[in-house]
C-alpha atoms as a PDB file:
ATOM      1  CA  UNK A   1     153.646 110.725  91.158  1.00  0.00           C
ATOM      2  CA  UNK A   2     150.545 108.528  91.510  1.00  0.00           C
ATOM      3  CA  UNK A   3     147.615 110.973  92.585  1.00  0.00           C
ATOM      4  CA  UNK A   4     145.203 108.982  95.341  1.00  0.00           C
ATOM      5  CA  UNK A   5     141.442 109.327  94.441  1.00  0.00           C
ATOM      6  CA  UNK A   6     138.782 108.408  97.310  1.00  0.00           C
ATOM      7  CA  UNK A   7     135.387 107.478  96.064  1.00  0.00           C
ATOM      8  CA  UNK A   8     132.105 106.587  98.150  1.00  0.00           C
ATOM      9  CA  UNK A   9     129.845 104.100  96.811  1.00  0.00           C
ATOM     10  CA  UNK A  10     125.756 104.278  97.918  1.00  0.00           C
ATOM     11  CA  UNK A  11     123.772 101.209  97.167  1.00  0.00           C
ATOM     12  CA  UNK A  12     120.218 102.098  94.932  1.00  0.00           C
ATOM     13  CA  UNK A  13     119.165  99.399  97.425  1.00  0.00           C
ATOM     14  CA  UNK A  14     116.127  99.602  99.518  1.00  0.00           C
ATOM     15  CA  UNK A  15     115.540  98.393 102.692  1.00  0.00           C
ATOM     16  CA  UNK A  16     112.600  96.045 102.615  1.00  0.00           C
ATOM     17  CA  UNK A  17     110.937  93.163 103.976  1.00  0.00           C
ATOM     18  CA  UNK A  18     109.307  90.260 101.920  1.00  0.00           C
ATOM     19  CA  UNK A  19     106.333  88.669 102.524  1.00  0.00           C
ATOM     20  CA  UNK A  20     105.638  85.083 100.828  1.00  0.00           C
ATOM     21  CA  UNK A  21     102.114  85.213  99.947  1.00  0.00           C
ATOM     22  CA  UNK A  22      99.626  82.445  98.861  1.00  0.00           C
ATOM     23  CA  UNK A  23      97.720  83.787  95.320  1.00  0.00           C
ATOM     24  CA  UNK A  24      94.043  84.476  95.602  1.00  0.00           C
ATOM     25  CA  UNK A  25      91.702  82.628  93.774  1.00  0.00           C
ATOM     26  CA  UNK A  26      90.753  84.040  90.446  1.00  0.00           C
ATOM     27  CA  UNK A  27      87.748  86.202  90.307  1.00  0.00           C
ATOM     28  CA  UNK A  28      85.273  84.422  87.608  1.00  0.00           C
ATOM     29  CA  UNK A  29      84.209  88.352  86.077  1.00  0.00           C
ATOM     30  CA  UNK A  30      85.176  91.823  87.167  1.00  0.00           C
ATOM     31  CA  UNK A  31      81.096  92.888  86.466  1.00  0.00           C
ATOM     32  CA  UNK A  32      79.982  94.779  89.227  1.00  0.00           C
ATOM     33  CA  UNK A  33      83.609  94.293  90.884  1.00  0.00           C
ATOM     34  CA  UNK A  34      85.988  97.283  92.501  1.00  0.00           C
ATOM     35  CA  UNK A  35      89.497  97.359  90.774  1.00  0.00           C
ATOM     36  CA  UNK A  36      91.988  99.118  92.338  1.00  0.00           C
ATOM     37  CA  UNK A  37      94.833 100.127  90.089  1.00  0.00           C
ATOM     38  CA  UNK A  38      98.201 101.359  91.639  1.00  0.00           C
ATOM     39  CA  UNK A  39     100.167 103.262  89.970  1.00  0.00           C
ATOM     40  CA  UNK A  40     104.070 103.274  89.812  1.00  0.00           C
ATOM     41  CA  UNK A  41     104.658 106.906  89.376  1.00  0.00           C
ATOM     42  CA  UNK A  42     107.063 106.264  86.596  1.00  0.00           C
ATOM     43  CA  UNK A  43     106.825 108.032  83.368  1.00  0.00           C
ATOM     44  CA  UNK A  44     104.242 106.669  81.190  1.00  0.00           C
ATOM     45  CA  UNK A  45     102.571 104.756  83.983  1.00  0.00           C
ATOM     46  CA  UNK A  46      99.390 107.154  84.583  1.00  0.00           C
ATOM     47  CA  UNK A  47      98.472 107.197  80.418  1.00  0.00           C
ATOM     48  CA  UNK A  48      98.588 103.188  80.573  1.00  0.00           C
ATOM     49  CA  UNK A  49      97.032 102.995  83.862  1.00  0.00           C
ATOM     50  CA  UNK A  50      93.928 105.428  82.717  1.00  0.00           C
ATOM     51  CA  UNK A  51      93.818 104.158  79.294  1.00  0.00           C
ATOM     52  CA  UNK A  52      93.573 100.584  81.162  1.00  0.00           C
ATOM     53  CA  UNK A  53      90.706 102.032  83.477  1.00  0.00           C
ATOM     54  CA  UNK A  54      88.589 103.086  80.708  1.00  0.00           C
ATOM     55  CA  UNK A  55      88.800  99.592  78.701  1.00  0.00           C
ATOM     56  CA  UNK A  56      87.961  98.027  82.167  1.00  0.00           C
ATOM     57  CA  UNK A  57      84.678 101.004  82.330  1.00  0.00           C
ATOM     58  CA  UNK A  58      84.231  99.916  78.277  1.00  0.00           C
ATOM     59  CA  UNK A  59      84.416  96.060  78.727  1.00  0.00           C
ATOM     60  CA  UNK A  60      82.826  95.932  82.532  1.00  0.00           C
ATOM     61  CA  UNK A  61      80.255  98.430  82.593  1.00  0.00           C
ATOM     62  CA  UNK A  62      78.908  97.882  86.057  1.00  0.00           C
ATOM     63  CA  UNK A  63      82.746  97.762  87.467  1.00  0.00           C
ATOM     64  CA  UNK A  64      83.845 100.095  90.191  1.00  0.00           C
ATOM     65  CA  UNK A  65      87.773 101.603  89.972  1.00  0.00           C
ATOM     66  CA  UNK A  66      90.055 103.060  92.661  1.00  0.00           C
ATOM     67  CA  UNK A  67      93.383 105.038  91.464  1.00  0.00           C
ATOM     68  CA  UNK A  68      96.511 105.096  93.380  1.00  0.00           C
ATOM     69  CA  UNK A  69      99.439 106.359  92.650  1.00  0.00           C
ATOM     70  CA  UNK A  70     102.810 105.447  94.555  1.00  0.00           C
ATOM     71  CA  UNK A  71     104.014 109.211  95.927  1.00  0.00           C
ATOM     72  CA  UNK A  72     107.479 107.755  94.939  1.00  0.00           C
ATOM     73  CA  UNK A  73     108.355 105.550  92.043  1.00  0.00           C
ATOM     74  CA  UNK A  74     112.067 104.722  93.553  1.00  0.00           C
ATOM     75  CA  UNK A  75     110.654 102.906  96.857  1.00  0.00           C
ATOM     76  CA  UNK A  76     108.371 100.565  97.754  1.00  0.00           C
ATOM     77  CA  UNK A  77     104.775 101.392  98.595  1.00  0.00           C
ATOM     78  CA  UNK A  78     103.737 102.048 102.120  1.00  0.00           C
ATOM     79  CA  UNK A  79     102.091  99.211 103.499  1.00  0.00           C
ATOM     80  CA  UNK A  80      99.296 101.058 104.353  1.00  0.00           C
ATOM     81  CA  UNK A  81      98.756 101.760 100.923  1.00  0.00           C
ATOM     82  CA  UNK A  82      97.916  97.878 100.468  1.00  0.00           C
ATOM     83  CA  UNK A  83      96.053  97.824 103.504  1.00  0.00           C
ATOM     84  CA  UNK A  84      93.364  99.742 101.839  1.00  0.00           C
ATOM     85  CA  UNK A  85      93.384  98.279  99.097  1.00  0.00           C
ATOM     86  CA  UNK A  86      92.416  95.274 100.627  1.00  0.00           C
ATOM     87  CA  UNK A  87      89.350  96.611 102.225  1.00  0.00           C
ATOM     88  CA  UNK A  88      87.887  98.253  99.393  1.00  0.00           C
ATOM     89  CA  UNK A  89      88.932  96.330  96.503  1.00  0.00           C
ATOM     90  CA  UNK A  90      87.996  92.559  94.837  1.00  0.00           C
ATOM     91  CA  UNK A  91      90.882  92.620  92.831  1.00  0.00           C
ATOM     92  CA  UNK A  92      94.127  95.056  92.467  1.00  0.00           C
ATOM     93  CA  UNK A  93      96.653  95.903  89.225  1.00  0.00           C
ATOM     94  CA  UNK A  94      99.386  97.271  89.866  1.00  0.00           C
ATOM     95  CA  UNK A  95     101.183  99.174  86.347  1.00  0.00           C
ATOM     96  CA  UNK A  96     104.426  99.623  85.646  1.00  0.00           C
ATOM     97  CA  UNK A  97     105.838 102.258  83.763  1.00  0.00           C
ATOM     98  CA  UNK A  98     109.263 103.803  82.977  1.00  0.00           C
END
């Protein structure tokens, strides 16, 4: 006898819309800039992403930094979350960790 298994399949997938964007022009120094740095939320991400913030705070002494972190390192960030960025920032990194 052949025993019948039934099996659901999800897709990791998420539901997104993409944006083409034209680059921004590359700043000529980050002295006396604001950085924002977003962070992933993946493991490892916030010890890169502060250990990056203090070279920046070494190297750029007069440079201003705003954290993020993504509330959830599975989906994408809220667009709101790029908004902001926008506003206050002159330049963003966004760190990947995992």
């Amino acid at each position: 006898m052949v025993e019948t298994l039934r099996m659901t399949v999800l897709s990791p997938e998420a539901d997104v819309e993409t944006v083409r964007v034209q680059s921004c022009r590359r700043l000529d120094s980050l002295e006396g800039k604001v950085i924002g740095l977003i962070e992933n939320g993946f493991d490892g991400a916030d010890y890169y992403m502060r250990a990056l913030e203090d070279r920046l705070h070494q190297v750029f002494p007069r440079i201003e930094t705003v954290y993020v972190q993504k509330p959830d390192p599975t989906r994408p960030a809220a667009g709101e979350m790029y908004e902001e960025a926008l506003k206050k920032c002159d330049a963003v990194i966004v760190g990947v960790g995992g």
